[in-house]
Protein backbone atom coordinates (compact mmCIF):
# COMPACT_ATOMS: atom_id res chain seq x y z
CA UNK A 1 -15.58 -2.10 -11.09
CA UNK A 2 -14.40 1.04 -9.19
CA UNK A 3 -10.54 1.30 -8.89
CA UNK A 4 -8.61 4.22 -7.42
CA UNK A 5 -4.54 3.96 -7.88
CA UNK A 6 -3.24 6.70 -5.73
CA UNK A 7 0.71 7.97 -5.64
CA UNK A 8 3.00 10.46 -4.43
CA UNK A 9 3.37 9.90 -0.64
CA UNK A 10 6.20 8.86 0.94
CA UNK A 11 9.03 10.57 3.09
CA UNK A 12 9.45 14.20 3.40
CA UNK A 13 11.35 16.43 5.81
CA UNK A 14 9.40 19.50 7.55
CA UNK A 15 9.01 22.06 5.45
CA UNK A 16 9.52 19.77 2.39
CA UNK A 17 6.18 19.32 -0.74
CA UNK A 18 4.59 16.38 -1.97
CA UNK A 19 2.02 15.62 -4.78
CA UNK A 20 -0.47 13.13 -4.19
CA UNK A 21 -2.37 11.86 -7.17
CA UNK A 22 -5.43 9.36 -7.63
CA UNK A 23 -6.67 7.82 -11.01
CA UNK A 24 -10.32 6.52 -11.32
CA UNK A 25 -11.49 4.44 -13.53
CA UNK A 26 -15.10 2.09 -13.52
CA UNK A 27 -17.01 5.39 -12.86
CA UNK A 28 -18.62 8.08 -14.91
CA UNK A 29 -15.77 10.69 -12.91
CA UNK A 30 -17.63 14.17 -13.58
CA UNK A 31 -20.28 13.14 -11.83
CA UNK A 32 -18.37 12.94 -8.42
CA UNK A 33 -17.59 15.15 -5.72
CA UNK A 34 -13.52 13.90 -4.86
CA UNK A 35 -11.35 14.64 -2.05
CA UNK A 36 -8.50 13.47 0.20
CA UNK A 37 -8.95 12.50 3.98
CA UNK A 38 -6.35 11.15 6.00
CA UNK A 39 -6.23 8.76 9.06
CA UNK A 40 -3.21 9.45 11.86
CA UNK A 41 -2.51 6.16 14.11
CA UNK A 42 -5.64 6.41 16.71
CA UNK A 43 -7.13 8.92 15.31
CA UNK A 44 -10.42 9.31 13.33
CA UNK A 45 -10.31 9.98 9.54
CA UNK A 46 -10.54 13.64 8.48
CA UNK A 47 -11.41 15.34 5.81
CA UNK A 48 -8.30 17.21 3.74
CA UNK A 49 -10.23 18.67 0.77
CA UNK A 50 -12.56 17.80 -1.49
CA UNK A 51 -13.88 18.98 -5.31
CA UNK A 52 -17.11 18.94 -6.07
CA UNK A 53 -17.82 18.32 -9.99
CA UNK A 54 -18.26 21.55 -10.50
CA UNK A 55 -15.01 22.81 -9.10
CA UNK A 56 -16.02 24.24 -5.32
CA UNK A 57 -13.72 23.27 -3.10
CA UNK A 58 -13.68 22.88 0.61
CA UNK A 59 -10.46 22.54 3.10
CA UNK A 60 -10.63 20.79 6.22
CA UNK A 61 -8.57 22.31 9.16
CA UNK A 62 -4.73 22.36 8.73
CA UNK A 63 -4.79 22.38 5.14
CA UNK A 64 -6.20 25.57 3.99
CA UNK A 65 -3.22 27.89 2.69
CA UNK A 66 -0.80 25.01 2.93
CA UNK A 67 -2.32 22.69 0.10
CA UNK A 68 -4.22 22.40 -3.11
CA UNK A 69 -6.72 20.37 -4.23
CA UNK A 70 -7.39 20.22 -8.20
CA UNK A 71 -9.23 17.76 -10.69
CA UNK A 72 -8.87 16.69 -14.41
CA UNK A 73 -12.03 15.58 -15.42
CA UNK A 74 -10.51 14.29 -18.96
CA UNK A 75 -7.88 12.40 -17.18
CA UNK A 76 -10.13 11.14 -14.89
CA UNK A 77 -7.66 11.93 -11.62
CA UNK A 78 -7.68 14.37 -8.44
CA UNK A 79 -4.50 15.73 -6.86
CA UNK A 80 -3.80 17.14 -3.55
CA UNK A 81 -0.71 19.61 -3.50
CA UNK A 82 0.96 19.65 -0.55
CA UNK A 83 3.36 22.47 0.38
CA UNK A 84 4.85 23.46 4.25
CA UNK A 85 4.70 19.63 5.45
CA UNK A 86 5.11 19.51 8.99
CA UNK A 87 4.78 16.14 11.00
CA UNK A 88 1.60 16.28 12.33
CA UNK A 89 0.53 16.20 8.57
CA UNK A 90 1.88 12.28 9.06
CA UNK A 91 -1.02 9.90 8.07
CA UNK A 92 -2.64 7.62 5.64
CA UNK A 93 -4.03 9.77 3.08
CA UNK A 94 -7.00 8.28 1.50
CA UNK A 95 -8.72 9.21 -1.81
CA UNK A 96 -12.44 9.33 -2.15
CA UNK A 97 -15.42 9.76 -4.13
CA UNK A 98 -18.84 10.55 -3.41
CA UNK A 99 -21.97 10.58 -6.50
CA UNK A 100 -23.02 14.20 -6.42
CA UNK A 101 -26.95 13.01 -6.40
CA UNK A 102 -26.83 9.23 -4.91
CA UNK A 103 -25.74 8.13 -1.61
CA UNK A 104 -22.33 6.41 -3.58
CA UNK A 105 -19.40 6.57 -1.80
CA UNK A 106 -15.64 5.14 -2.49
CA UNK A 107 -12.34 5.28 -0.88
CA UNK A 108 -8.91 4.57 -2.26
CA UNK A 109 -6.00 1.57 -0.39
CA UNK A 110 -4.82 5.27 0.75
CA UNK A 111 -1.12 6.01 0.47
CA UNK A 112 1.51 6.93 3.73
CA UNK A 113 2.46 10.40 3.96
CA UNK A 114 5.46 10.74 6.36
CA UNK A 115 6.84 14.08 7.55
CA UNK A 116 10.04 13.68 9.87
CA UNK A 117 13.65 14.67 9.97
């Protein structure tokens, strides 16, 4: 059985960093393209970043030069550095994984990010 445990989020002020972290486990993790979306109140889920297994990464809008996505395939987890928070970042932040050859896809419980003063 897939499982994702994510942590990190929480409260930040503008300006402020988090680290958002997600551990796999049930899946063969190398084999997966992972990334972080995120889902503001009434709006549609977005892609953040993503990793494929061989280490390309892609940054949706917003995020490039303001966070970093990285992967540990031996621990089996994917972070998302966040630096510069400002409060439109505010949303549910949602780990994922997609099989790099079959149409597999999974999503973490997500975790709140909040970014106010």
């Amino acid at each position: 059985q897939v499982q994702f445990v994510e942590s990190g989020g929480g409260l930040v002020q503008p300006g402020g960093s988090l680290r958002l972290s997600c551990a796999a486990s049930g899946m063969i993790f190398s084999i997966y393209a992972m990334g972080w979306y995120r889902q503001a109140p009434g709006k549609q889920r977005k892609l953040v970043a993503a990793i494929t297994s061989g280490g390309s990464i892609n940054y949706g809008d917003g995020a490039k030069g303001r966070f970093t996505i990285s992967r540990d395939n031996a621990a089996n987890t994917v972070s998302l550095q966040m630096n510069a928070l400002r409060p439109e970042d505010t949303a549910v932040y949602y780990c994922s994984a997609d099989h790099e050859l079959l149409a597999i896809h999974y999503w973490g419980q997500g975790t709140q990010v909040t970014v106010s003063s």
